[in-house]
Protein backbone atom coordinates (compact mmCIF):
# COMPACT_ATOMS: atom_id res chain seq x y z
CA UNK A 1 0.22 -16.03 8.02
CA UNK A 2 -0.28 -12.21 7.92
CA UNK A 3 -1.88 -10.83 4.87
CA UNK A 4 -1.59 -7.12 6.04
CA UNK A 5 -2.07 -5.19 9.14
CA UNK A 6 -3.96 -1.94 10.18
CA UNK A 7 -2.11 0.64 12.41
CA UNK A 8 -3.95 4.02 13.80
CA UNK A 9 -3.31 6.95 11.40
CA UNK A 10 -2.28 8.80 14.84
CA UNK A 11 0.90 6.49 15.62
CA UNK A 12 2.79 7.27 12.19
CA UNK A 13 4.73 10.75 12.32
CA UNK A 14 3.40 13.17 9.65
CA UNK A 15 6.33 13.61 7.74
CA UNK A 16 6.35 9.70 7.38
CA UNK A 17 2.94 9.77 6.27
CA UNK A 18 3.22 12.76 3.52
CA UNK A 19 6.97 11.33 2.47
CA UNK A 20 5.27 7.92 1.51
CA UNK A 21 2.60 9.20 0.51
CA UNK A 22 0.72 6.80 2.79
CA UNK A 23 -3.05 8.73 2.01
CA UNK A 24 -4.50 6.38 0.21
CA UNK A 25 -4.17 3.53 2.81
CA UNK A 26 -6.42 5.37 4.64
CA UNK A 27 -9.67 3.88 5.42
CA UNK A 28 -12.20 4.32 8.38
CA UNK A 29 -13.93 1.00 9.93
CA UNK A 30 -16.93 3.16 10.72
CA UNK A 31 -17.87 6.67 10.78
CA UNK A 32 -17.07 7.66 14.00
CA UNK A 33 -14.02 5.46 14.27
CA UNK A 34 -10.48 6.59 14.25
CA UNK A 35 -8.81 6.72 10.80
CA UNK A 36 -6.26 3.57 9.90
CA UNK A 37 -4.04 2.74 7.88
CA UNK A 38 -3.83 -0.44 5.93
CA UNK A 39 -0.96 -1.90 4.58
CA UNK A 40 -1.84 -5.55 2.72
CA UNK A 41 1.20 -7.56 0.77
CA UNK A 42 -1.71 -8.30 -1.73
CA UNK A 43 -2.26 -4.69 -3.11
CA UNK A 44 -1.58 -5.07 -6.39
CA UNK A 45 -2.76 -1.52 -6.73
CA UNK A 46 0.99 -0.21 -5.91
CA UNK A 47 4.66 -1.82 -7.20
CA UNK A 48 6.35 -1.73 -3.61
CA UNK A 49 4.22 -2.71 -0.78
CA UNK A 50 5.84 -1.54 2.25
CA UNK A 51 5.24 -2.12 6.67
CA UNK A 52 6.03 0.77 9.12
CA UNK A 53 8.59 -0.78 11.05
CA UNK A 54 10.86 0.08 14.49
CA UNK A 55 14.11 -0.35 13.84
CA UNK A 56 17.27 0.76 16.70
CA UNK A 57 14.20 2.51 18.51
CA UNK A 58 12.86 4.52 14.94
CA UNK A 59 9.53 4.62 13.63
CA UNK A 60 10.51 4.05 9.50
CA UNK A 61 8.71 2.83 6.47
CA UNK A 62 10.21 -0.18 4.98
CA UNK A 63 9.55 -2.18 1.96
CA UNK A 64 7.52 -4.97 2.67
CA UNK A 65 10.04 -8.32 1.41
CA UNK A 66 10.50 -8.96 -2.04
CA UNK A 67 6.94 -9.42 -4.25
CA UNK A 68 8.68 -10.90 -7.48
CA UNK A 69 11.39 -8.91 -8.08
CA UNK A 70 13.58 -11.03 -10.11
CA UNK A 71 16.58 -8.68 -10.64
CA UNK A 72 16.90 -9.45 -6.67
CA UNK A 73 18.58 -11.87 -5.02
CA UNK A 74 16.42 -11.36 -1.84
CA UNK A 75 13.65 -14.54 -0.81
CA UNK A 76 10.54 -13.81 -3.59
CA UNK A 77 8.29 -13.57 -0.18
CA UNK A 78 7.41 -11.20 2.76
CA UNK A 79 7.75 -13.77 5.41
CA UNK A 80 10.49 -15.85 7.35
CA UNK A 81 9.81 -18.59 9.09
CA UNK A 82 11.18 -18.14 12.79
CA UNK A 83 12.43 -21.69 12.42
CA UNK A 84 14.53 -20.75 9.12
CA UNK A 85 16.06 -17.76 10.57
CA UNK A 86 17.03 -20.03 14.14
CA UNK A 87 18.52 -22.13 11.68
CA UNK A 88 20.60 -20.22 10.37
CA UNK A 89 18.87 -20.25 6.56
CA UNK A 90 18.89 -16.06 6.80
CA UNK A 91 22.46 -15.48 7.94
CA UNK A 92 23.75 -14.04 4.71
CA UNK A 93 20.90 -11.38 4.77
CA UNK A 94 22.17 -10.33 8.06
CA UNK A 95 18.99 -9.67 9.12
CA UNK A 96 18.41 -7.46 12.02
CA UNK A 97 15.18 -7.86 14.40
CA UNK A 98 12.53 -5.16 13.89
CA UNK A 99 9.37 -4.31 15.29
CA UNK A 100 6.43 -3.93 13.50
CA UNK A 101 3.57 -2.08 15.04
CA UNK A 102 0.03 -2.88 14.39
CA UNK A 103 -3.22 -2.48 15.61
CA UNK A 104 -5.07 -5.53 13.68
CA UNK A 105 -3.83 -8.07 10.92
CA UNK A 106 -5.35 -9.58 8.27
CA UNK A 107 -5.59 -12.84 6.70
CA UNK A 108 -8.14 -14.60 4.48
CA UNK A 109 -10.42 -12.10 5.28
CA UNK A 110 -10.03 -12.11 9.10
CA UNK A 111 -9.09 -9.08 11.27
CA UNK A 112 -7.78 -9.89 14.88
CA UNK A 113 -6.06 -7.88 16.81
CA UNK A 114 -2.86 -7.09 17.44
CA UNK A 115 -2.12 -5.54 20.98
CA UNK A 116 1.56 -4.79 20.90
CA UNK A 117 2.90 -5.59 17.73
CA UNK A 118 4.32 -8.23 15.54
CA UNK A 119 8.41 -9.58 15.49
CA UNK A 120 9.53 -9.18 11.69
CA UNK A 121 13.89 -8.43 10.45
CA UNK A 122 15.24 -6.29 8.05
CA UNK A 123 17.38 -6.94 5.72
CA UNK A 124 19.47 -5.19 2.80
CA UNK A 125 18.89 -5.39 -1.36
CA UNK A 126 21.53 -4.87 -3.63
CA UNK A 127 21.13 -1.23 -3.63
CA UNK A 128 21.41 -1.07 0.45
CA UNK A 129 17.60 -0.45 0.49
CA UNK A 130 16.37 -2.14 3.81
CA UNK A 131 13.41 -4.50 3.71
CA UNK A 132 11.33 -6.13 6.26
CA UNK A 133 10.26 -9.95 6.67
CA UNK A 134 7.36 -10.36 9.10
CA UNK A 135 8.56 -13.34 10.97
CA UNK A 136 5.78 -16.44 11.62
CA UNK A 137 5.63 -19.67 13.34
CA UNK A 138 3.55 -22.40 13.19
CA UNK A 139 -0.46 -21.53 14.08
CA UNK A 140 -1.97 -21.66 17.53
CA UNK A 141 -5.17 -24.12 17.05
CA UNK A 142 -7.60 -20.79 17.37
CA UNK A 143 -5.72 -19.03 14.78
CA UNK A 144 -6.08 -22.15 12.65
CA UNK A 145 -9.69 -22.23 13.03
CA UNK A 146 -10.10 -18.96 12.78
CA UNK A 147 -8.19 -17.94 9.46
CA UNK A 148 -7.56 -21.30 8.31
CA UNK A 149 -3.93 -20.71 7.93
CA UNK A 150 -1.31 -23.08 9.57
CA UNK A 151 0.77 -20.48 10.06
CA UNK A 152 0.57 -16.98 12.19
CA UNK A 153 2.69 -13.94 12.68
CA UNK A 154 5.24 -14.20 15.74
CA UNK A 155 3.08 -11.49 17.65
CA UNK A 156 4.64 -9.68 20.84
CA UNK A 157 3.62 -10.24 24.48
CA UNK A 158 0.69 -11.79 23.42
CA UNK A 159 -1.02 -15.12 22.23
CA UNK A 160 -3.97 -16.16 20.18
C-alpha cells in the first residue's frame, strides 16, 4: 500500500500549514535539501492523522480515514480498494474523487517517488467532517519487489 507520503513544505499554503499546525512534520532529507513534510498513517505520535488533499480544485487538509475510531461508522482503515469502490461497496459514503499530492510515499521503509500525485475520495463522518481514503490496486511486480506489498497506491499519470 501507502504508508505515508512526503510533499515539499513549498506546495502547502501557509495558512494551511500554521492552521494544522503541520510544523512538526517537518523534516529535511539532507542539509541542503528542501524542507518536507511527512504525513505517515502510522504516527502514533498524534490522534488524527490527516493527507493534504485537492478537492473541487482546493488545496485542504483532510483527515486521513478512520484509525480505530469506534464511535464511527466509517471503514476502521485509510485505504479503498479501487475494486471495492467500482463495485459499488463505497456508495453509501458517497465518496467523492480527490487528489492527493505528493512528492514520495512510503511503505515498509521504502521511499519512491511520486511525480504527480496519488487518486484517493473523500467521504463524510457523522459530524460532516470530510475524510480521505487513498485509493490502491493490486501491485505492479516492481512495486512488489520493491516494498513487498501486494498492493500500491492508484498513482496519477504514472506507473511503477
Amino acid at each position: 500500500m501507502c504508508r505515508g507520503i512526503s510533499i515539499l513544505k513549498s506546495r502547502i499554503k501557509q495558512e494551511l500549514y500554521e492552521q494544522y499546525e503541520l510544523s512538526r512534520l517537518v523534516h529535511r532529507r539532507h542539509e541542503s535539501a528542501e524542507e518536507e513534510l511527512w504525513f505517515d498513517y502510522a504516527d502514533r505520535g498524534v490522534k488524527q492523522v490527516a493527507l493534504p488533499v485537492i478537492h473541487h480544485g482546493q488545496l485542504a487538509i483532510y483527515e486521513w480515514g478512520n484509525r480505530g475510531g469506534k464511535t464511527s461508522k466509517l471503514p476502521q482503515t485509510g485505504w479503498c480498494k479501487q475494486e471495492s469502490l467500482d463495485a459499488g461497496k463505497w456508495k453509501w459514503l458517497h465518496p467523492e474523487p480527490v487528489e492527493i499530492p505528493a512528492n514520495f510515499g512510503l511503505e515498509k521503509g521504502i521511499w519512491f517517488q511520486i511525480i504527480e500525485g496519488l487518486r484517493g475520495i473523500a467521504v463524510h463522518d457523522e459530524a460532516g467532517a470530510p475524510r480521505v481514503y487513498m485509493l490502491t490496486q493490486p501491485a505492479s511486480h516492481y512495486y512488489q519487489v520493491m516494498t513487498r506489498h501486494e498492493r500500491m497506491p492508484v498513482l496519477i499519470g504514472q506507473s511503477i
